[in-house]
Protein backbone atom coordinates (compact mmCIF):
# COMPACT_ATOMS: atom_id res chain seq x y z
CA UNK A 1 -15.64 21.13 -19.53
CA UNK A 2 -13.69 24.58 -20.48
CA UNK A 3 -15.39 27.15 -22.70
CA UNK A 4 -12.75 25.34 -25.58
CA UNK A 5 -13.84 22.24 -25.16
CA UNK A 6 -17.16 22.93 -25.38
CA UNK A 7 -16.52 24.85 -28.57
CA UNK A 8 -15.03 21.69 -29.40
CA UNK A 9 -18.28 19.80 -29.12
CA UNK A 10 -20.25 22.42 -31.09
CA UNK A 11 -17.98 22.38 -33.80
CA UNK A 12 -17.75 18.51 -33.40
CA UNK A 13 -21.72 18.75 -33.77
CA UNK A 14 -22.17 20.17 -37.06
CA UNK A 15 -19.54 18.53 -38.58
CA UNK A 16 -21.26 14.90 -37.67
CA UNK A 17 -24.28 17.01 -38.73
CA UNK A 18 -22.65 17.72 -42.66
CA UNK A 19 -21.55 14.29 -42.80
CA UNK A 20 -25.44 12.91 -42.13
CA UNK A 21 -23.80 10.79 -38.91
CA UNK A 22 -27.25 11.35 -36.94
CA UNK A 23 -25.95 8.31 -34.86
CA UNK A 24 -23.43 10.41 -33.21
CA UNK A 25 -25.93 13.12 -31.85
CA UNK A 26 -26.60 10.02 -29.37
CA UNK A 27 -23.21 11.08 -27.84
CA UNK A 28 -23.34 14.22 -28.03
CA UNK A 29 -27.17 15.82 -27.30
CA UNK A 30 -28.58 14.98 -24.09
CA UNK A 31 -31.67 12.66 -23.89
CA UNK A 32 -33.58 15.81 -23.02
CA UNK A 33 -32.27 18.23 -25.48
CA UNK A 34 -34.25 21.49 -25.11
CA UNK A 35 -34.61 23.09 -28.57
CA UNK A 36 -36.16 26.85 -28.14
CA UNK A 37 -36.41 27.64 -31.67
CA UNK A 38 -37.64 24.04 -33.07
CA UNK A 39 -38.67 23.51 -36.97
CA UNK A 40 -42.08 24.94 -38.53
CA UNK A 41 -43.48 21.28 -38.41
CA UNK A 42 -43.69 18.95 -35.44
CA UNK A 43 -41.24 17.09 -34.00
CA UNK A 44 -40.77 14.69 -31.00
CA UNK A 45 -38.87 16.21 -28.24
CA UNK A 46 -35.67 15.81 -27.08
CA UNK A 47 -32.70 14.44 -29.13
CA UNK A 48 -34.76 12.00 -30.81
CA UNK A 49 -36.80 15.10 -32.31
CA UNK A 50 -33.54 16.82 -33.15
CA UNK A 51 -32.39 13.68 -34.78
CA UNK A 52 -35.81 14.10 -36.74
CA UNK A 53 -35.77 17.40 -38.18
CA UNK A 54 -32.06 16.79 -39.14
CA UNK A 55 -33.11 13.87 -41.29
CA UNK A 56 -36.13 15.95 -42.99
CA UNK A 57 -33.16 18.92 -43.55
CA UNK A 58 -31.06 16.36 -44.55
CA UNK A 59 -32.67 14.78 -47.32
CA UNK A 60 -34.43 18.03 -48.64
CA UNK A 61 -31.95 20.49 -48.44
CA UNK A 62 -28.48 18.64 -48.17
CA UNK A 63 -25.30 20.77 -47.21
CA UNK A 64 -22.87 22.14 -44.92
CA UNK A 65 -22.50 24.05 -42.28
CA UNK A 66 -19.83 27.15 -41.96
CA UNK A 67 -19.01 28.14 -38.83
CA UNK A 68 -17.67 31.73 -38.98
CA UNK A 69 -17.44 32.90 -35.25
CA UNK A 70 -17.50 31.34 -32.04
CA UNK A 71 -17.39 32.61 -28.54
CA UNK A 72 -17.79 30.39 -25.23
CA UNK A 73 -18.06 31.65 -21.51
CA UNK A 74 -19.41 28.46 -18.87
CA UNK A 75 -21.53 26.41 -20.02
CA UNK A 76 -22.46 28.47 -23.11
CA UNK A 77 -21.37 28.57 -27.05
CA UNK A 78 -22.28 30.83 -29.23
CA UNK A 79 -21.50 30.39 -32.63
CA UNK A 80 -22.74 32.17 -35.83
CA UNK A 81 -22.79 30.35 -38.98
CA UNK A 82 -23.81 29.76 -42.35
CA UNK A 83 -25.79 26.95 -43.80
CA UNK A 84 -25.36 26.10 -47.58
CA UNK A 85 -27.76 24.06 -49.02
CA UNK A 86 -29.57 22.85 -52.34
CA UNK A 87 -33.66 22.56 -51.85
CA UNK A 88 -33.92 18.81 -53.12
CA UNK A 89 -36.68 17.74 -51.59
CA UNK A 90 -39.89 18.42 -50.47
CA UNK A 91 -40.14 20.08 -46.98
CA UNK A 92 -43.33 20.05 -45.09
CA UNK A 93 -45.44 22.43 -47.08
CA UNK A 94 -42.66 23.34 -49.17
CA UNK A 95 -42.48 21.41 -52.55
CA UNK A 96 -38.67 21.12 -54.33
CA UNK A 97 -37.19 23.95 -55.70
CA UNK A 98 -33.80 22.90 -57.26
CA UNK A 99 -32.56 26.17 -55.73
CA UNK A 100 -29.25 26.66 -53.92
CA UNK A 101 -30.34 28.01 -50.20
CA UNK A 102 -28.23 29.94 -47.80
CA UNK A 103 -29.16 31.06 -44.22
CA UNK A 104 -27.21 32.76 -41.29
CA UNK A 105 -27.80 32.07 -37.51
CA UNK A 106 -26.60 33.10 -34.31
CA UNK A 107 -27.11 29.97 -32.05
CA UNK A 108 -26.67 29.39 -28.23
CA UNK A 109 -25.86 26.08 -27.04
CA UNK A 110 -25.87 25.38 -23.05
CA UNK A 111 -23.50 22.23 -22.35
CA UNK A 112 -24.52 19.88 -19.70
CA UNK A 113 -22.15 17.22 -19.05
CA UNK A 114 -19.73 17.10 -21.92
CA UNK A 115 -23.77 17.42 -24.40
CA UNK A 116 -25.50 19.63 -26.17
CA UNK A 117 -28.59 20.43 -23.36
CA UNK A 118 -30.55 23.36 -24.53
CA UNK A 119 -30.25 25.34 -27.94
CA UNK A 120 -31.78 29.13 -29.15
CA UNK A 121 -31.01 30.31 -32.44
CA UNK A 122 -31.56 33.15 -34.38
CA UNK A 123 -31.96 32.60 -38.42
CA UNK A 124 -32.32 35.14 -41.17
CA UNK A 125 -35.31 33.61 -42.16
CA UNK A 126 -36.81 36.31 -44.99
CA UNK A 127 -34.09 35.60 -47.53
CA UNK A 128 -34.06 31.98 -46.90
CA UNK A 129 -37.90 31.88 -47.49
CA UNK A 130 -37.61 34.00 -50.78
CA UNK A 131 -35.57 31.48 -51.96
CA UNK A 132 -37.75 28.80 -51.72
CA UNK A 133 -40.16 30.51 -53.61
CA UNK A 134 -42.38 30.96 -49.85
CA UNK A 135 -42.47 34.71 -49.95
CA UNK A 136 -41.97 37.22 -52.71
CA UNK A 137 -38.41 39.04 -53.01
CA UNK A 138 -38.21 43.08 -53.26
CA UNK A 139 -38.18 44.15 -56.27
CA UNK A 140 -34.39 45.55 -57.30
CA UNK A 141 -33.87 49.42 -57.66
């Protein structure tokens, strides 16, 4: 596939994602997705794990994904985006909120036969967790 196309599957990815169509990561994660950077709470592996964790994000925190940048080079995509969300439900360890939530991330995909293979992602993880109430926010000067 060409670095576009595979941008094209990304994108493609977290729009299925933001419309809760889980069946379609059967077409486009491989069997053995490799997942880096998995949730805080266990999963099974592979795409059936990823299909897991999107269905505990799903119902807790419904939302959408914004993709602001993407760059591709071989088999690689890397994208950096924003996730909007509302904290509905309970998350492992993490009781409701009712809070709108909003995280960046800078996340590599390797492509392996037109799917998703292998994933690493970088989140900014201490705003997102003072907003669910997990860790205190800074007091404002």
């Amino acid at each position: 596939m060409s670095p576009e196309e595979n941008k094209a599957l990304v994108r493609r990815f977290y729009e299925e994602i933001d419309k809760g169509n889980l069946d379609a990561m059967d077409e486009l994660v491989a069997e053995d997705y490799l997942d880096h950077n998995p949730p805080p709470f266990p999963v099974a592996a592979g795409r059936e794990g990823l299909k897991e964790a999107f269905r505990i994000f799903w119902k807790a925190t419904p939302g959408t994904h914004r993709i602001d940048d993407q760059i591709a080079e071989a088999d690689r995509v890397v994208t950096r985006l924003t996730c909007l969300g509302k904290h509905e439900g309970d998350l492992p360890g993490v009781p409701r909120t009712g809070k709108d939530l909003k995280m960046t991330s800078i996340t590599i995909h390797r492509i392996e036969k037109g799917r998703l293979a292998e994933k690493w992602s970088e989140k900014d993880m201490i705003p997102f967790l003072q907003m669910m109430g997990i860790i205190p926010e800074h007091p404002k000067a």
